[in-house]
C-alpha atoms as a PDB file:
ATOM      1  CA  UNK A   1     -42.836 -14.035 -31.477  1.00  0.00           C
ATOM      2  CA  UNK A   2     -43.945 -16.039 -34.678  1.00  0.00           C
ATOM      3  CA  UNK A   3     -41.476 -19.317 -33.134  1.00  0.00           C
ATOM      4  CA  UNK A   4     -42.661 -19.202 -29.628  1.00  0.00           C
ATOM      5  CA  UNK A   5     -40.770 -16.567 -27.741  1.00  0.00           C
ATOM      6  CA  UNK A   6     -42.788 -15.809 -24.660  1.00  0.00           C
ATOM      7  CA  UNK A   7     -40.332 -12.446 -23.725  1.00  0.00           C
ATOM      8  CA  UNK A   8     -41.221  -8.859 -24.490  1.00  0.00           C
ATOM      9  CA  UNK A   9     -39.652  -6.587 -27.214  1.00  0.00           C
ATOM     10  CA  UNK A  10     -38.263  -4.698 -24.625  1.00  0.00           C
ATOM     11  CA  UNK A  11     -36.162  -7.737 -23.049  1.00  0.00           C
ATOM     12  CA  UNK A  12     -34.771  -8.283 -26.094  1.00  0.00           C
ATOM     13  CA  UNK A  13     -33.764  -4.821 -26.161  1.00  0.00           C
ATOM     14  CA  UNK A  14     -31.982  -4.515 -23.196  1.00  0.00           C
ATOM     15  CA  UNK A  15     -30.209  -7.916 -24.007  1.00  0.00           C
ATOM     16  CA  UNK A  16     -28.559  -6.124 -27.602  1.00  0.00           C
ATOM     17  CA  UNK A  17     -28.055  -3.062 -25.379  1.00  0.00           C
ATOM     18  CA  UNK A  18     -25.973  -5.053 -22.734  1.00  0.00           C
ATOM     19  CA  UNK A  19     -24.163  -6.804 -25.431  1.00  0.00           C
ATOM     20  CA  UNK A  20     -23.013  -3.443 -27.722  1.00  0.00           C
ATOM     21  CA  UNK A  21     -19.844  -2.586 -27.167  1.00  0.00           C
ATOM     22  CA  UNK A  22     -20.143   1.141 -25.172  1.00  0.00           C
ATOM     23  CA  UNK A  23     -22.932  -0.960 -23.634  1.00  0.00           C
ATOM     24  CA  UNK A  24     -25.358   1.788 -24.706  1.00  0.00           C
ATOM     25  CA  UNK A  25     -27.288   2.481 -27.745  1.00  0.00           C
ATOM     26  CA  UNK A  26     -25.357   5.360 -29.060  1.00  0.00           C
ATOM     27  CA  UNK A  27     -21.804   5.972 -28.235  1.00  0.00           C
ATOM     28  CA  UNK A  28     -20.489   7.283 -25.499  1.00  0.00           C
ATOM     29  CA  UNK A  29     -20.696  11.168 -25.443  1.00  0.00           C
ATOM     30  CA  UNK A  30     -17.241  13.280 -26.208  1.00  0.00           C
ATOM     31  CA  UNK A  31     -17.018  14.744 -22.765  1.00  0.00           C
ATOM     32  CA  UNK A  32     -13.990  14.436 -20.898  1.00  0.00           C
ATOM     33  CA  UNK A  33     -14.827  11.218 -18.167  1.00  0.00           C
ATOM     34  CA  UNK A  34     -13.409  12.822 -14.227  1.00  0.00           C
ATOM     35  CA  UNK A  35     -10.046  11.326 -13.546  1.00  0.00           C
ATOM     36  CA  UNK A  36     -10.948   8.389 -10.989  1.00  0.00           C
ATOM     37  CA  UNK A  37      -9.683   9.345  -7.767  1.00  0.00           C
ATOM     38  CA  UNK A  38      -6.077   6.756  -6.501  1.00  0.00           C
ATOM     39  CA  UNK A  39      -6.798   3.615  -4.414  1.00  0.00           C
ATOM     40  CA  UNK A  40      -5.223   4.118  -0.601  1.00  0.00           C
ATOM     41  CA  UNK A  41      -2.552   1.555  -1.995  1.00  0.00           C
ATOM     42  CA  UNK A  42      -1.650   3.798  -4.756  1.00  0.00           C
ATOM     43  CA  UNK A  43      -1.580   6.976  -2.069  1.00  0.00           C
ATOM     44  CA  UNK A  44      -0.080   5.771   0.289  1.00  0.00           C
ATOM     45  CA  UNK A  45       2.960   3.968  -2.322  1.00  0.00           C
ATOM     46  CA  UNK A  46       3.171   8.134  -3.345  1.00  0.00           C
ATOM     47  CA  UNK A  47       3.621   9.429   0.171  1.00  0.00           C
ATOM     48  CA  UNK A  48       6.447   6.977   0.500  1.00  0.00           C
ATOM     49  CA  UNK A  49       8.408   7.794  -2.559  1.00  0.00           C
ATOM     50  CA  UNK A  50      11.086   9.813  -2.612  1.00  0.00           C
ATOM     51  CA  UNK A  51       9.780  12.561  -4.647  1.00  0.00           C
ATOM     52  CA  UNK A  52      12.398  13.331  -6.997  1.00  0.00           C
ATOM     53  CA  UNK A  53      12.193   9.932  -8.560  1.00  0.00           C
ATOM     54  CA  UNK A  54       8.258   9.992  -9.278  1.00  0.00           C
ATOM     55  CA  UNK A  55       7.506  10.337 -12.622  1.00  0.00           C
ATOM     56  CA  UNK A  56       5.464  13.370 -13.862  1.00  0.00           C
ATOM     57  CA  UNK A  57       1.904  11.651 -13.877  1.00  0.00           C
ATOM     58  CA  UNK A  58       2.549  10.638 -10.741  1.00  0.00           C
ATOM     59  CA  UNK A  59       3.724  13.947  -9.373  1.00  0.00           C
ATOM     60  CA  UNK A  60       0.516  15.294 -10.562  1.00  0.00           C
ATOM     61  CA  UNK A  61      -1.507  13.103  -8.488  1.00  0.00           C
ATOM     62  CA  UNK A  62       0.209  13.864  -5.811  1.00  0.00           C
ATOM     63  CA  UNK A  63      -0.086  17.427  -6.007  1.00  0.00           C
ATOM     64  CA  UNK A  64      -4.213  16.599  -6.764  1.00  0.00           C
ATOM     65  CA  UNK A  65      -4.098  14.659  -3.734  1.00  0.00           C
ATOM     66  CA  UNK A  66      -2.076  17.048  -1.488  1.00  0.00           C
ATOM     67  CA  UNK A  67      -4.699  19.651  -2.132  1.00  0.00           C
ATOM     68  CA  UNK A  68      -7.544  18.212  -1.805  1.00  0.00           C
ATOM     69  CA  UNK A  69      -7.731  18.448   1.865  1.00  0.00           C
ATOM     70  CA  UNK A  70      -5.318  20.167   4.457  1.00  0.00           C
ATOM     71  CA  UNK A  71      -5.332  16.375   6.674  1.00  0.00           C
ATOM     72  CA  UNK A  72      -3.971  14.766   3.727  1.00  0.00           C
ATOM     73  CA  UNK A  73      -1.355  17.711   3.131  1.00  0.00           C
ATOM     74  CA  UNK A  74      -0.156  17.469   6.790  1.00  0.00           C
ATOM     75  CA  UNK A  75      -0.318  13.490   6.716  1.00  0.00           C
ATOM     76  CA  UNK A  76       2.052  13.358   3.444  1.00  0.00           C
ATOM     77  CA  UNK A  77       4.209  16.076   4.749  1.00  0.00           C
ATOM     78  CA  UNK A  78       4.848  13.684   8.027  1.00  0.00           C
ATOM     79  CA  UNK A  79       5.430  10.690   6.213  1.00  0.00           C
ATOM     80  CA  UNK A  80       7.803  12.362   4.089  1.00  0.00           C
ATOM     81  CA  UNK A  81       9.390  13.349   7.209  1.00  0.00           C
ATOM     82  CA  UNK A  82       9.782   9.427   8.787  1.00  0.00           C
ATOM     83  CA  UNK A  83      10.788   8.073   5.708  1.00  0.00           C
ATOM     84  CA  UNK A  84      13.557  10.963   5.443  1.00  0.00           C
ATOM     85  CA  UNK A  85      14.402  10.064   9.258  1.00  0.00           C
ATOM     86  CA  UNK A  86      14.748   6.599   8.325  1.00  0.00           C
ATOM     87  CA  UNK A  87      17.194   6.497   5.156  1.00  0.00           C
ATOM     88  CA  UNK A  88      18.892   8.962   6.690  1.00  0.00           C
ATOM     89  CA  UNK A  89      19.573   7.480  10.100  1.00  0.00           C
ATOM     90  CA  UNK A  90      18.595  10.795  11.982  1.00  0.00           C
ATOM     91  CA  UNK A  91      17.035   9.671  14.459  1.00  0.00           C
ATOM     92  CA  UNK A  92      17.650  12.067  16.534  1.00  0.00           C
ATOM     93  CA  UNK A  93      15.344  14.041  15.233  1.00  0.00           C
ATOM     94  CA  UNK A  94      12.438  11.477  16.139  1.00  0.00           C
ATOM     95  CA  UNK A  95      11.130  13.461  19.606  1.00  0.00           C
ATOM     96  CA  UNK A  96      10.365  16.469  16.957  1.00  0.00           C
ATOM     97  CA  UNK A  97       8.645  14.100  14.474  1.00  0.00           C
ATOM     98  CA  UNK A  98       6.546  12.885  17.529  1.00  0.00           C
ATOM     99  CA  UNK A  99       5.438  16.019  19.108  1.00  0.00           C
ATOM    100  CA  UNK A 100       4.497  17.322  15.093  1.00  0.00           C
ATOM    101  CA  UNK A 101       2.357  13.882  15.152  1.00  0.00           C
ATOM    102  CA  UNK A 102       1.061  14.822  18.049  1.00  0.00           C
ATOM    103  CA  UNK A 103      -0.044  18.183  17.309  1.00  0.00           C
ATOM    104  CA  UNK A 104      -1.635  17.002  14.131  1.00  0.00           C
ATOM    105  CA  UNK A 105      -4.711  15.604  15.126  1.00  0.00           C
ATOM    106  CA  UNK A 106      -4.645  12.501  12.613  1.00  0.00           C
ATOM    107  CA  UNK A 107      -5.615   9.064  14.651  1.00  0.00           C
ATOM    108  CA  UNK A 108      -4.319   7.063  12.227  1.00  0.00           C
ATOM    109  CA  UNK A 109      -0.337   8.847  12.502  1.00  0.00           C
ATOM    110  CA  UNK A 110      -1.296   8.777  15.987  1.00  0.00           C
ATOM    111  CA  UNK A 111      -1.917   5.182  16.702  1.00  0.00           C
ATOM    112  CA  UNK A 112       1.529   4.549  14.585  1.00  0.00           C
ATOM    113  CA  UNK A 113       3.239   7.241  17.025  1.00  0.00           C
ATOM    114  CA  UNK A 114       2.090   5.233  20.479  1.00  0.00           C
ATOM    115  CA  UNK A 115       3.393   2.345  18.690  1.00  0.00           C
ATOM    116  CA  UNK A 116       6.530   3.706  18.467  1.00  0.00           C
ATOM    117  CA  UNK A 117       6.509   5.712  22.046  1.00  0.00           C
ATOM    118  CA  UNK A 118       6.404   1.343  23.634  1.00  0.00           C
ATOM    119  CA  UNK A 119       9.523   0.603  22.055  1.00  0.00           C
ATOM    120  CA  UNK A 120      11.269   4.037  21.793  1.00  0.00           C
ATOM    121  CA  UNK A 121      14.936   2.987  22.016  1.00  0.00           C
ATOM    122  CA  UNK A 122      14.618  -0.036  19.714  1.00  0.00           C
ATOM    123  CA  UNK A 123      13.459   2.636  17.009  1.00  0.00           C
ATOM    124  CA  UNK A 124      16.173   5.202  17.970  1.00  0.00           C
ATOM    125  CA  UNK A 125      18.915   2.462  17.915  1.00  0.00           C
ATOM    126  CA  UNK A 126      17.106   1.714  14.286  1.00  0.00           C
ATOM    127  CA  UNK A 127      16.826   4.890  13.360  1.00  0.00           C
ATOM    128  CA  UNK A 128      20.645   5.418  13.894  1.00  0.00           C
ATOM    129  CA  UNK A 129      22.765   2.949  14.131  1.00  0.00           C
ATOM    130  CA  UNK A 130      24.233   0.852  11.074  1.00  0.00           C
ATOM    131  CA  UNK A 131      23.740  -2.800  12.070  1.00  0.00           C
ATOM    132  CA  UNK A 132      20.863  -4.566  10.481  1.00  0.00           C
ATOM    133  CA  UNK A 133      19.331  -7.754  12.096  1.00  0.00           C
ATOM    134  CA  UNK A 134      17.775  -8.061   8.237  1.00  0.00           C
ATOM    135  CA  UNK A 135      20.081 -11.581   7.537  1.00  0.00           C
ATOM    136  CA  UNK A 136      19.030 -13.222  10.664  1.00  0.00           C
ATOM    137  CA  UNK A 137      15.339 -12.179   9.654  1.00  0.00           C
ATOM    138  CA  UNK A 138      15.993 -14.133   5.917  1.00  0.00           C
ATOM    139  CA  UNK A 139      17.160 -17.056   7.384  1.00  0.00           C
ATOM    140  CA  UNK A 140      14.390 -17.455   9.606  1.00  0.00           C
ATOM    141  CA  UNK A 141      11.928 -17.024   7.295  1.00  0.00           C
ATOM    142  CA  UNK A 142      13.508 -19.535   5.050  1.00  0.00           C
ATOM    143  CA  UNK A 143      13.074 -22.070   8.140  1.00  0.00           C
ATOM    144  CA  UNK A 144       9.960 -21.066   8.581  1.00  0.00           C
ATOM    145  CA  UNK A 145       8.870 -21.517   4.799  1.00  0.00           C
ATOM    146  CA  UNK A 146      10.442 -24.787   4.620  1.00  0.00           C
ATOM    147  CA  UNK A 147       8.528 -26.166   7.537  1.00  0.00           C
ATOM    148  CA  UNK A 148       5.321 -25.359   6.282  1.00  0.00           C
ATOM    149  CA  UNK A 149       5.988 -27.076   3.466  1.00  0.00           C
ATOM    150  CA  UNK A 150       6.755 -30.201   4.889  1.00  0.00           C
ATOM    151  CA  UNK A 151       4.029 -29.800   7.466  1.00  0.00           C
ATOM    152  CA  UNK A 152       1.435 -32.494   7.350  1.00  0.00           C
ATOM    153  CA  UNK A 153       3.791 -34.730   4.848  1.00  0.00           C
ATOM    154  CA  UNK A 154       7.343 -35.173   6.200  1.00  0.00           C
ATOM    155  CA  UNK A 155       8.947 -36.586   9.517  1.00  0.00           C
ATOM    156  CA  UNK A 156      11.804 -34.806  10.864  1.00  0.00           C
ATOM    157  CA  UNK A 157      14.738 -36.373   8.874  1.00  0.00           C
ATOM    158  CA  UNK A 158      13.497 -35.512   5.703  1.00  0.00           C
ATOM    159  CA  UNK A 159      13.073 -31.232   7.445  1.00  0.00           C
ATOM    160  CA  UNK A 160      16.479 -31.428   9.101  1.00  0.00           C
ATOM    161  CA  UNK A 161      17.660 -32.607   5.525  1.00  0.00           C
ATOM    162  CA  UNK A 162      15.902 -29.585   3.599  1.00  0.00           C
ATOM    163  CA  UNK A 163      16.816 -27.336   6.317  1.00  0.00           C
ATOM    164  CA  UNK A 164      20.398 -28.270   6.013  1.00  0.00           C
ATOM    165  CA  UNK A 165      20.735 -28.059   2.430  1.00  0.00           C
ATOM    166  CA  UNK A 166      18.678 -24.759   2.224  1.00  0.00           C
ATOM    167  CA  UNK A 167      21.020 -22.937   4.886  1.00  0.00           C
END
């Protein structure tokens, strides 16, 4: 105050309190802090696993999560299910999985399950057979990435050159 600072003690205060460490006064009390709750990311990346191959923490949180609320049971149980129908190729068993959708009540599962009703025999014939359109899908991708990298900058000699000597 003596050199001309117009600002109140308390400013000050709160400025060293900001700046501490805990970013309190004192330290931060002994009690346990609640265990933050997963990110959707995080849940849904646990639904997907393959159970057997989580590790324990995560296995915990998915047994926190699972009983938390009966929805959330019911929606990991049927995602468990698809992703069981799919690296299994069973896809015979995909009318069942639908109707159990159905019966669930969850819009979200729902939604995903109408999807699936508009195409129903290009998921079956994905569901079960062995062939895999996954190489044609690279390679066009590829193409795709290369154009946009010459967009704005290259004529078409200099793409059908890349594209030649990326394929």
């Amino acid at each position: 105050m003596e050199q001309g600072y117009k600002g109140s003690y308390e400013s000050v205060r709160n400025t060293i309190i900001r700046l501490l460490p805990t970013g309190r006064k004192y330290g931060t009390s002994s009690l346990p802090k609640p265990s933050a709750l997963v990110t959707s990311w995080q849940a849904t990346f646990l639904f997907l696993r393959r159970t057997e191959k989580l590790s324990v923490e995560e296995l915990e949180t998915l047994v926190h999560l699972r009983e938390l609320h009966p929805e959330v049971d019911r929606t990991a149980d049927l995602v468990q299910q698809f992703t069981h129908m799919l690296r299994t190729r069973t896809g015979e068993k995909l009318d069942d999985w639908l109707a159990r959708v159905a019966e669930s009540q969850i819009p979200e599962l729902q939604s995903f399950a109408l999807g699936i009703e508009r195409d129903k025999a290009a998921v079956i014939a994905g569901l079960t057979l062995p062939h895999s359109n996954g190489i044609v899908e690279g390679k066009v991708n590829k193409l795709k990435l290369i154009k946009r990298m010459g967009y704005g900058r290259a004529e078409f000699p200099l793409l059908r050159q890349r594209v030649l000597h990326a394929l």
